[in-house]
PDB file of N, CA and C in Angstrom:
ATOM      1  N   UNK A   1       0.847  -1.177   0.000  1.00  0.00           N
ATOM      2  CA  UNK A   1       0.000   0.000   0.000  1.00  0.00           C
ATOM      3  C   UNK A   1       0.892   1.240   0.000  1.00  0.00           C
ATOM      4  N   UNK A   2       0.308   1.956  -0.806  1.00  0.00           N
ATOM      5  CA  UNK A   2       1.487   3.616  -1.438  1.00  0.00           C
ATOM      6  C   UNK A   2       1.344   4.480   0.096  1.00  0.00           C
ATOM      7  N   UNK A   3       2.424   5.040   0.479  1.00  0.00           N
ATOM      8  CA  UNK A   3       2.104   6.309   1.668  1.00  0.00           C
ATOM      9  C   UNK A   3       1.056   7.451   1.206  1.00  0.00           C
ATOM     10  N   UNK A   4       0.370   7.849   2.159  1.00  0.00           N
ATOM     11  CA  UNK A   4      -0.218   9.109   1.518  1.00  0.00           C
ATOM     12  C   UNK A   4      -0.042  10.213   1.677  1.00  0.00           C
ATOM     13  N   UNK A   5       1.132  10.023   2.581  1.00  0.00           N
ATOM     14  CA  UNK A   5       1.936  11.806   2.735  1.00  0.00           C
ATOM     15  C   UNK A   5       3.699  11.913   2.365  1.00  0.00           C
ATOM     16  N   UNK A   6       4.115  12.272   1.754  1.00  0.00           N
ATOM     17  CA  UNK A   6       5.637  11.108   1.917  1.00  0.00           C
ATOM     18  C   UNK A   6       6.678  12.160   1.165  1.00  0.00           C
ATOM     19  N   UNK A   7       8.210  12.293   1.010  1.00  0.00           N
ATOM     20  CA  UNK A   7       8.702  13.143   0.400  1.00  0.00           C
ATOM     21  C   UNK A   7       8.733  14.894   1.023  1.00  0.00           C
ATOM     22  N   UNK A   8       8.639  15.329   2.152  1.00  0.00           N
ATOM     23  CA  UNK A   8       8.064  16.354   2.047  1.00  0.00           C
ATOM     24  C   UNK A   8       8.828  17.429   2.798  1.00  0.00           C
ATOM     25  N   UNK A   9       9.057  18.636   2.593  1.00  0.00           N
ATOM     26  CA  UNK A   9       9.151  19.836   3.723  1.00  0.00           C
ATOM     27  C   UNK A   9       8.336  20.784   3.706  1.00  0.00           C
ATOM     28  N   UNK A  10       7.853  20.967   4.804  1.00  0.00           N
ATOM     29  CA  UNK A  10       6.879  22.411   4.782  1.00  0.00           C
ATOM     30  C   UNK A  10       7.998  23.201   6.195  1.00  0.00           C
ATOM     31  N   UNK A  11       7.588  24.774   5.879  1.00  0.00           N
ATOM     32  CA  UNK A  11       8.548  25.313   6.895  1.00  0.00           C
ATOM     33  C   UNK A  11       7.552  26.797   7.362  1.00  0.00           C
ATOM     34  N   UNK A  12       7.732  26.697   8.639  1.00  0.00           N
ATOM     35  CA  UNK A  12       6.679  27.938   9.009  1.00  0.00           C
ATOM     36  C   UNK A  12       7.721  29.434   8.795  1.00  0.00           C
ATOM     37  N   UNK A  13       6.831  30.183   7.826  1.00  0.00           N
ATOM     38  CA  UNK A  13       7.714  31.271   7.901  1.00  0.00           C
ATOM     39  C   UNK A  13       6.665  32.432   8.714  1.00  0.00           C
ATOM     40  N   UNK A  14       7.306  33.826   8.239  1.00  0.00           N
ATOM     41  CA  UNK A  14       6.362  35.127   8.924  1.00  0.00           C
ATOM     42  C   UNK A  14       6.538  34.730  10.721  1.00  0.00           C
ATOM     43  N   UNK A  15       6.648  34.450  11.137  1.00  0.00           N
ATOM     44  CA  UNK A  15       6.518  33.771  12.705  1.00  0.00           C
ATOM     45  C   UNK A  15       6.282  34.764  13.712  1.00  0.00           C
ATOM     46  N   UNK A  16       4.907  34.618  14.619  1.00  0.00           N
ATOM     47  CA  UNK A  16       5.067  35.365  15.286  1.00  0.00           C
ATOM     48  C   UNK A  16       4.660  34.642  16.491  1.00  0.00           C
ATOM     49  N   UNK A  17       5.341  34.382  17.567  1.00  0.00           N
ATOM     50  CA  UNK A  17       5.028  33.710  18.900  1.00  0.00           C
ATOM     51  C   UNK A  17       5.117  34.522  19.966  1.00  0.00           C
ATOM     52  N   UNK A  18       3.933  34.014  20.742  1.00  0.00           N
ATOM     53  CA  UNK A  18       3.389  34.854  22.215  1.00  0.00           C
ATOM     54  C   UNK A  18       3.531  33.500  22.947  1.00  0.00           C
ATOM     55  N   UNK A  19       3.792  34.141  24.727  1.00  0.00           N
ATOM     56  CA  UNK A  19       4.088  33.173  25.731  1.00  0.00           C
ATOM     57  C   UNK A  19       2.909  33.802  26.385  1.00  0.00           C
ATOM     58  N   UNK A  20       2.443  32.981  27.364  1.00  0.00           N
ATOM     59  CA  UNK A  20       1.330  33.646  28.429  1.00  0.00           C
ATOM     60  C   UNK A  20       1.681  32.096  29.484  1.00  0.00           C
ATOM     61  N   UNK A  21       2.288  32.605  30.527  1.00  0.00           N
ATOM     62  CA  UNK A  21       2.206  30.984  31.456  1.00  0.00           C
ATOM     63  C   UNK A  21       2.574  30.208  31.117  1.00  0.00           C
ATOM     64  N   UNK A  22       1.985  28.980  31.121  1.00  0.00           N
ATOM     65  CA  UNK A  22       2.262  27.662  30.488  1.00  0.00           C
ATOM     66  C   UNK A  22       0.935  27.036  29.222  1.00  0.00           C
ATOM     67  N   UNK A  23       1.243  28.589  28.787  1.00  0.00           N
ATOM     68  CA  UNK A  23       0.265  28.289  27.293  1.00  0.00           C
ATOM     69  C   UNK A  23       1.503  29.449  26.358  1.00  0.00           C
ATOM     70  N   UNK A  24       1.368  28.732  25.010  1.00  0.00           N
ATOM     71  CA  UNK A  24       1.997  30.056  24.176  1.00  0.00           C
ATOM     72  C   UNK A  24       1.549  29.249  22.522  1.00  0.00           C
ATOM     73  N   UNK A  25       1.222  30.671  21.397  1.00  0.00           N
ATOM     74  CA  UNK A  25       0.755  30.434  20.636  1.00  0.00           C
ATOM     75  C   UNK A  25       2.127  30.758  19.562  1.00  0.00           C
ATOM     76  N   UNK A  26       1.898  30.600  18.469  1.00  0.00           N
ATOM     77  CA  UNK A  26       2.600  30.898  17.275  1.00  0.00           C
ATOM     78  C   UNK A  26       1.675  30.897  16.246  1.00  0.00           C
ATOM     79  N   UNK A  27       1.728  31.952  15.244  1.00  0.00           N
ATOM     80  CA  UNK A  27       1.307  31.904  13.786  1.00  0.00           C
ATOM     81  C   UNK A  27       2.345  32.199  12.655  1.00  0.00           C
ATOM     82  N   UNK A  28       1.875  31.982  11.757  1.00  0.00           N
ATOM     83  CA  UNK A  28       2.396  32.439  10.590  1.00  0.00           C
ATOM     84  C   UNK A  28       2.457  31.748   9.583  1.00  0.00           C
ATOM     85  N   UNK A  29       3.013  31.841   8.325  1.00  0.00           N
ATOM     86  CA  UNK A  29       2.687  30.892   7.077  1.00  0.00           C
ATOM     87  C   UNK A  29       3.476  29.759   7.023  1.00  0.00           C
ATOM     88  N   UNK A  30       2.881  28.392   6.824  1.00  0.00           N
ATOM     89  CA  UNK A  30       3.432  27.433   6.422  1.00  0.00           C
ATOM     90  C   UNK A  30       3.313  27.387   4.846  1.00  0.00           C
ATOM     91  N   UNK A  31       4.949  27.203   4.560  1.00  0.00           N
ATOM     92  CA  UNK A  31       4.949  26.862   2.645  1.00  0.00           C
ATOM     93  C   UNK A  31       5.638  25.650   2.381  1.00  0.00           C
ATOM     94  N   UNK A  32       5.887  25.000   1.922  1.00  0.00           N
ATOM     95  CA  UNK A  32       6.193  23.670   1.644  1.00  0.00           C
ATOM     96  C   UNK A  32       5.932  22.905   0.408  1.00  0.00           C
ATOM     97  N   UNK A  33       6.651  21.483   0.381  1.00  0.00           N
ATOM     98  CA  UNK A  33       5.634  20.746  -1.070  1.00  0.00           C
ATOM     99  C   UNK A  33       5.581  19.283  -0.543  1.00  0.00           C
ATOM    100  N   UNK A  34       5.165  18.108  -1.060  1.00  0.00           N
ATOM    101  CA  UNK A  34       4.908  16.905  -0.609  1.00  0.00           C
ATOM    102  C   UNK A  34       4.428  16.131  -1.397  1.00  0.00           C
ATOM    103  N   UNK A  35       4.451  15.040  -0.863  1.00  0.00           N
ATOM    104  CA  UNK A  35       3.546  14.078  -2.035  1.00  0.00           C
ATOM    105  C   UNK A  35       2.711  13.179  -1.172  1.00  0.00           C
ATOM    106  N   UNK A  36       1.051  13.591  -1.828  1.00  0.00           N
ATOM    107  CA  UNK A  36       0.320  13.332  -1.058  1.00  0.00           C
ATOM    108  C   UNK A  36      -0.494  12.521  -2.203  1.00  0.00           C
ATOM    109  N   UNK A  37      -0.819  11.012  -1.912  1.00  0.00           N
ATOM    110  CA  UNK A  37      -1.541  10.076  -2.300  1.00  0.00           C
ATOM    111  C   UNK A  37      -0.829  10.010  -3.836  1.00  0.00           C
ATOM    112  N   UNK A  38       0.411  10.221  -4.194  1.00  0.00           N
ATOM    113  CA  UNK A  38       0.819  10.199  -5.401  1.00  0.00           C
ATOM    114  C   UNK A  38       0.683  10.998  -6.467  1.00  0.00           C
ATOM    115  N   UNK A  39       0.591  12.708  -5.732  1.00  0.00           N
ATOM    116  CA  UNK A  39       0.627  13.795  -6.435  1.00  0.00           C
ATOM    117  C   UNK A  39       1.002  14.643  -5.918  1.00  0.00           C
ATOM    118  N   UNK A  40       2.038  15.513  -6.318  1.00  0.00           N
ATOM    119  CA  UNK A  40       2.315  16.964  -5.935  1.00  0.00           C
ATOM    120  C   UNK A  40       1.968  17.763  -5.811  1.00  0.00           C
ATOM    121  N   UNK A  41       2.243  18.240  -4.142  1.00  0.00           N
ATOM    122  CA  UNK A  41       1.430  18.972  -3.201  1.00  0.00           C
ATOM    123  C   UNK A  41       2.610  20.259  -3.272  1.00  0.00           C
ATOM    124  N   UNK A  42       1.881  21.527  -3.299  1.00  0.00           N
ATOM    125  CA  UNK A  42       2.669  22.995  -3.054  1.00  0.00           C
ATOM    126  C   UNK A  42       1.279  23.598  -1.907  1.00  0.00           C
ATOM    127  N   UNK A  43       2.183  24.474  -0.876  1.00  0.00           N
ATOM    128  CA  UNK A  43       1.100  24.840  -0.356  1.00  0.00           C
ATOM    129  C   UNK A  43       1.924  25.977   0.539  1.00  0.00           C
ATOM    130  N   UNK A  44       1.185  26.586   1.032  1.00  0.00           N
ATOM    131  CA  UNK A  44       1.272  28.260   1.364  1.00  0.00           C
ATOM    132  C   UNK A  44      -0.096  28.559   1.951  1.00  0.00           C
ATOM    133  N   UNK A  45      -0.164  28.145   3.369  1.00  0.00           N
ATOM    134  CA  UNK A  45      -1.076  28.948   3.483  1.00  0.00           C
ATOM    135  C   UNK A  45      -1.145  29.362   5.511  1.00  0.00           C
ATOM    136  N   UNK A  46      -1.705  30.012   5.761  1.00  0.00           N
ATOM    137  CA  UNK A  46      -1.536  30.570   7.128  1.00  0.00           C
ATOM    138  C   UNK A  46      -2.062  29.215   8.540  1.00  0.00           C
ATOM    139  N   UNK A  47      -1.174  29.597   9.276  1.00  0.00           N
ATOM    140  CA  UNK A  47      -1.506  28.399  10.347  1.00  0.00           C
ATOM    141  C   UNK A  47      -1.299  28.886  11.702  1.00  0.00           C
ATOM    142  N   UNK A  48      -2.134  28.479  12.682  1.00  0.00           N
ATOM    143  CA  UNK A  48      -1.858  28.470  14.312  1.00  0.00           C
ATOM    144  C   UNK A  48      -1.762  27.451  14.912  1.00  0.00           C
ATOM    145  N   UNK A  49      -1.067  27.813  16.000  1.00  0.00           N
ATOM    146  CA  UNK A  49      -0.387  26.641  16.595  1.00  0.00           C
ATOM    147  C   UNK A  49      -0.265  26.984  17.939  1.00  0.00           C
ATOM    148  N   UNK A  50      -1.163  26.351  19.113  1.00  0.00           N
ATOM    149  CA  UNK A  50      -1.367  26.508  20.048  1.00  0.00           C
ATOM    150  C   UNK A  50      -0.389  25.408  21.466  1.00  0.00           C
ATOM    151  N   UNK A  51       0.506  25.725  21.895  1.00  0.00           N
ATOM    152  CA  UNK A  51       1.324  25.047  23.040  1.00  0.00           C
ATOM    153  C   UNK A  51       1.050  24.968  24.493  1.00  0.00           C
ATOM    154  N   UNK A  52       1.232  24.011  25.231  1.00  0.00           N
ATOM    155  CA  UNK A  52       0.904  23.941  26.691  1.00  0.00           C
ATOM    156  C   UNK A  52       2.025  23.256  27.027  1.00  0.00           C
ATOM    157  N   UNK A  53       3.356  24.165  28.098  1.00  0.00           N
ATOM    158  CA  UNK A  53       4.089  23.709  28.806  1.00  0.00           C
ATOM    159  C   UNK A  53       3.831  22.242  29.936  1.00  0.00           C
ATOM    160  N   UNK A  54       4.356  21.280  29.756  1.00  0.00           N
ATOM    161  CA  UNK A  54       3.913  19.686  30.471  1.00  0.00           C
ATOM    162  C   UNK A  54       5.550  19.781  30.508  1.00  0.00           C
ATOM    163  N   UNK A  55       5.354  18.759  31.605  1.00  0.00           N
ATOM    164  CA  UNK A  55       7.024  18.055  32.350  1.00  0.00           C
ATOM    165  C   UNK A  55       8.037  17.568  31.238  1.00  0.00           C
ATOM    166  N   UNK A  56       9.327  18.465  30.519  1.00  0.00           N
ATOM    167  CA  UNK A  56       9.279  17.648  29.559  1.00  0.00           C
ATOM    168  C   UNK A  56       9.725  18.737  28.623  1.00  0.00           C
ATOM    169  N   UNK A  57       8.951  19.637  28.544  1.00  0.00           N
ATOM    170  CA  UNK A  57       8.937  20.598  27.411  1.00  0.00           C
ATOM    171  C   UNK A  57       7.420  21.359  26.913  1.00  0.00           C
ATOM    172  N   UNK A  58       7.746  21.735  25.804  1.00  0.00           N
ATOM    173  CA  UNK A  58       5.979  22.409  25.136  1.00  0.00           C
ATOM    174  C   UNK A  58       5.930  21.120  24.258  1.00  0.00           C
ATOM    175  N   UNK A  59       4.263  21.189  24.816  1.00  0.00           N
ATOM    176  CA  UNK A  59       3.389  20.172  23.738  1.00  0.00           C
ATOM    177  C   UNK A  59       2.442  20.602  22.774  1.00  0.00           C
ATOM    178  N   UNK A  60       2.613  20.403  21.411  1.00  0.00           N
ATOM    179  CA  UNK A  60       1.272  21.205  20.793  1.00  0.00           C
ATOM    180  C   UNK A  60      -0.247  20.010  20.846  1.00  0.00           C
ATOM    181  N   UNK A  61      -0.840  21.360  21.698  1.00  0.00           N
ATOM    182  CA  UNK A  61      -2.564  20.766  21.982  1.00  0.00           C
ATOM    183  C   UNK A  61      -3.182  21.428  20.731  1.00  0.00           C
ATOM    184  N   UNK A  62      -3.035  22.249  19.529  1.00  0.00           N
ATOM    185  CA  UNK A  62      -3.447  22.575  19.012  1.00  0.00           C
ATOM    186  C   UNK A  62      -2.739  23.076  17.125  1.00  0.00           C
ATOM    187  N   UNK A  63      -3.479  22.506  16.339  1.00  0.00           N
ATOM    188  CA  UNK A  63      -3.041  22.742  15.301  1.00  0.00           C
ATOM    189  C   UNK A  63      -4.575  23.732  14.026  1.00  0.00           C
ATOM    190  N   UNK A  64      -4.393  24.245  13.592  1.00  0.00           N
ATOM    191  CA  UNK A  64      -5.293  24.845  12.200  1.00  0.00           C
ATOM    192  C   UNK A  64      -4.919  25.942  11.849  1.00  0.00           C
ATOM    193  N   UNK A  65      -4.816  25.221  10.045  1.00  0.00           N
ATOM    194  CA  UNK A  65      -4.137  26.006   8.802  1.00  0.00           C
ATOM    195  C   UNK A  65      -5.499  26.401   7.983  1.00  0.00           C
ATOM    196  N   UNK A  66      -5.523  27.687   6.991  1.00  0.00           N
ATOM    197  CA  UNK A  66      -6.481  27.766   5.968  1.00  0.00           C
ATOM    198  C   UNK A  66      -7.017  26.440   5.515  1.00  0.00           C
ATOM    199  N   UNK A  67      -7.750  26.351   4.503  1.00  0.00           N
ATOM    200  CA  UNK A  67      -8.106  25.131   3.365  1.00  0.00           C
ATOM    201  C   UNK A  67      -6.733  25.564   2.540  1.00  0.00           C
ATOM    202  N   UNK A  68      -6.453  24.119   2.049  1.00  0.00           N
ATOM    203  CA  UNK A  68      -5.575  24.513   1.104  1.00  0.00           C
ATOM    204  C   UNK A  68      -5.942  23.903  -0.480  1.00  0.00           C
ATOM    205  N   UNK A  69      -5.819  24.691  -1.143  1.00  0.00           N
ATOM    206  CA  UNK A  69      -6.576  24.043  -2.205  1.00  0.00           C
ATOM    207  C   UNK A  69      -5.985  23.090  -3.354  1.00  0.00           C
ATOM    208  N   UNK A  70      -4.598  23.228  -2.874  1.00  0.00           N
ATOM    209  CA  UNK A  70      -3.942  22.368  -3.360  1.00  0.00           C
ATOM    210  C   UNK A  70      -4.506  21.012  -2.989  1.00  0.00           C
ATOM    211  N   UNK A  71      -4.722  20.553  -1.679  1.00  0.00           N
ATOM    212  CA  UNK A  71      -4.961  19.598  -0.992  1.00  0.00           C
ATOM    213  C   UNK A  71      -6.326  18.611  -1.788  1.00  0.00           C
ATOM    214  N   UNK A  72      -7.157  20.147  -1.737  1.00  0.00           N
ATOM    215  CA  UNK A  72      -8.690  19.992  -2.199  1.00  0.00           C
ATOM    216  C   UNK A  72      -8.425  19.263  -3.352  1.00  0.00           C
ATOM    217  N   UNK A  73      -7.765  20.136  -4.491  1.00  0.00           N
ATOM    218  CA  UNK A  73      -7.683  19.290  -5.539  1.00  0.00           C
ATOM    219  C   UNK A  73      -6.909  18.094  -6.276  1.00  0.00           C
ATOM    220  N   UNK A  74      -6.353  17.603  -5.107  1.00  0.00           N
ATOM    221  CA  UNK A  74      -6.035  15.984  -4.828  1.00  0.00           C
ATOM    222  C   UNK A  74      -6.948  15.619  -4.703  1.00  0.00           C
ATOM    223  N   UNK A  75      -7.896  16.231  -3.615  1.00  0.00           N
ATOM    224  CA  UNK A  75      -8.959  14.824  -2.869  1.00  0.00           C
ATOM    225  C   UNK A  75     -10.073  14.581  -4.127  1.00  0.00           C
ATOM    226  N   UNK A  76     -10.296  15.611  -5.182  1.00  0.00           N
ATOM    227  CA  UNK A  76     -10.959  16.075  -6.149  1.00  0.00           C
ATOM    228  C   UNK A  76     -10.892  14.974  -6.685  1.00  0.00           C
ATOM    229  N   UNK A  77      -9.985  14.618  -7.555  1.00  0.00           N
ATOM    230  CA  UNK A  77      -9.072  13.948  -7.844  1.00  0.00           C
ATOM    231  C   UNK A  77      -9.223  12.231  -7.547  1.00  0.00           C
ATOM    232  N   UNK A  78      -9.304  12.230  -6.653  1.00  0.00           N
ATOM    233  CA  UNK A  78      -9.193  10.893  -5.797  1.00  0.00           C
ATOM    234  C   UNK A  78     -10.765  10.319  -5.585  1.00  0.00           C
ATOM    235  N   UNK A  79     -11.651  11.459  -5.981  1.00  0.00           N
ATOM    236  CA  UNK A  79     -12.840  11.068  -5.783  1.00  0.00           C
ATOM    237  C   UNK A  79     -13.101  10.730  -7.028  1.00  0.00           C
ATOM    238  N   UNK A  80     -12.924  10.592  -8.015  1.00  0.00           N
ATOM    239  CA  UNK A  80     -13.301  10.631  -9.638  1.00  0.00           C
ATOM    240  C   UNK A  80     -12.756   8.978 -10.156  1.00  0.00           C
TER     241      UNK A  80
END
């Protein structure tokens, strides 16, 4: 069975991170490319990313990026 995410770097740029306690957020754009279900993925689009300090280090409790429509039109794709 083929991977369905595989090949890939995405890298958060723009970055802007806030601390508050043992919570701290980050945004900014993730751009990257990949290969997803056996097609090439480009993508650019804005993301947050929510952290909660635990024994250990920061853990992300929270992830959400735009739609990406790159994505969309894989799944497009995959439905046909």
């Amino acid at each position: 069975m083929a991977e369905a995410a595989a090949d890939g770097k995405i890298e958060i740029q723009d970055q802007i991170v806030r601390v508050a306690g043992d919570i701290g957020y980050e945004v900014g754009v993730e751009r990257g490319r990949f290969r997803f279900a056996g097609h090439d993925v480009s993508i650019d689009q804005r993301v947050t990313n929510v952290y909660r300090r635990e024994p250990g280090g920061w853990k992300m409790i929270h992830h959400h990026t735009d739609t990406s429509p790159a994505m969309i039109d894989v799944v497009d794709k995959l439905q046909k």
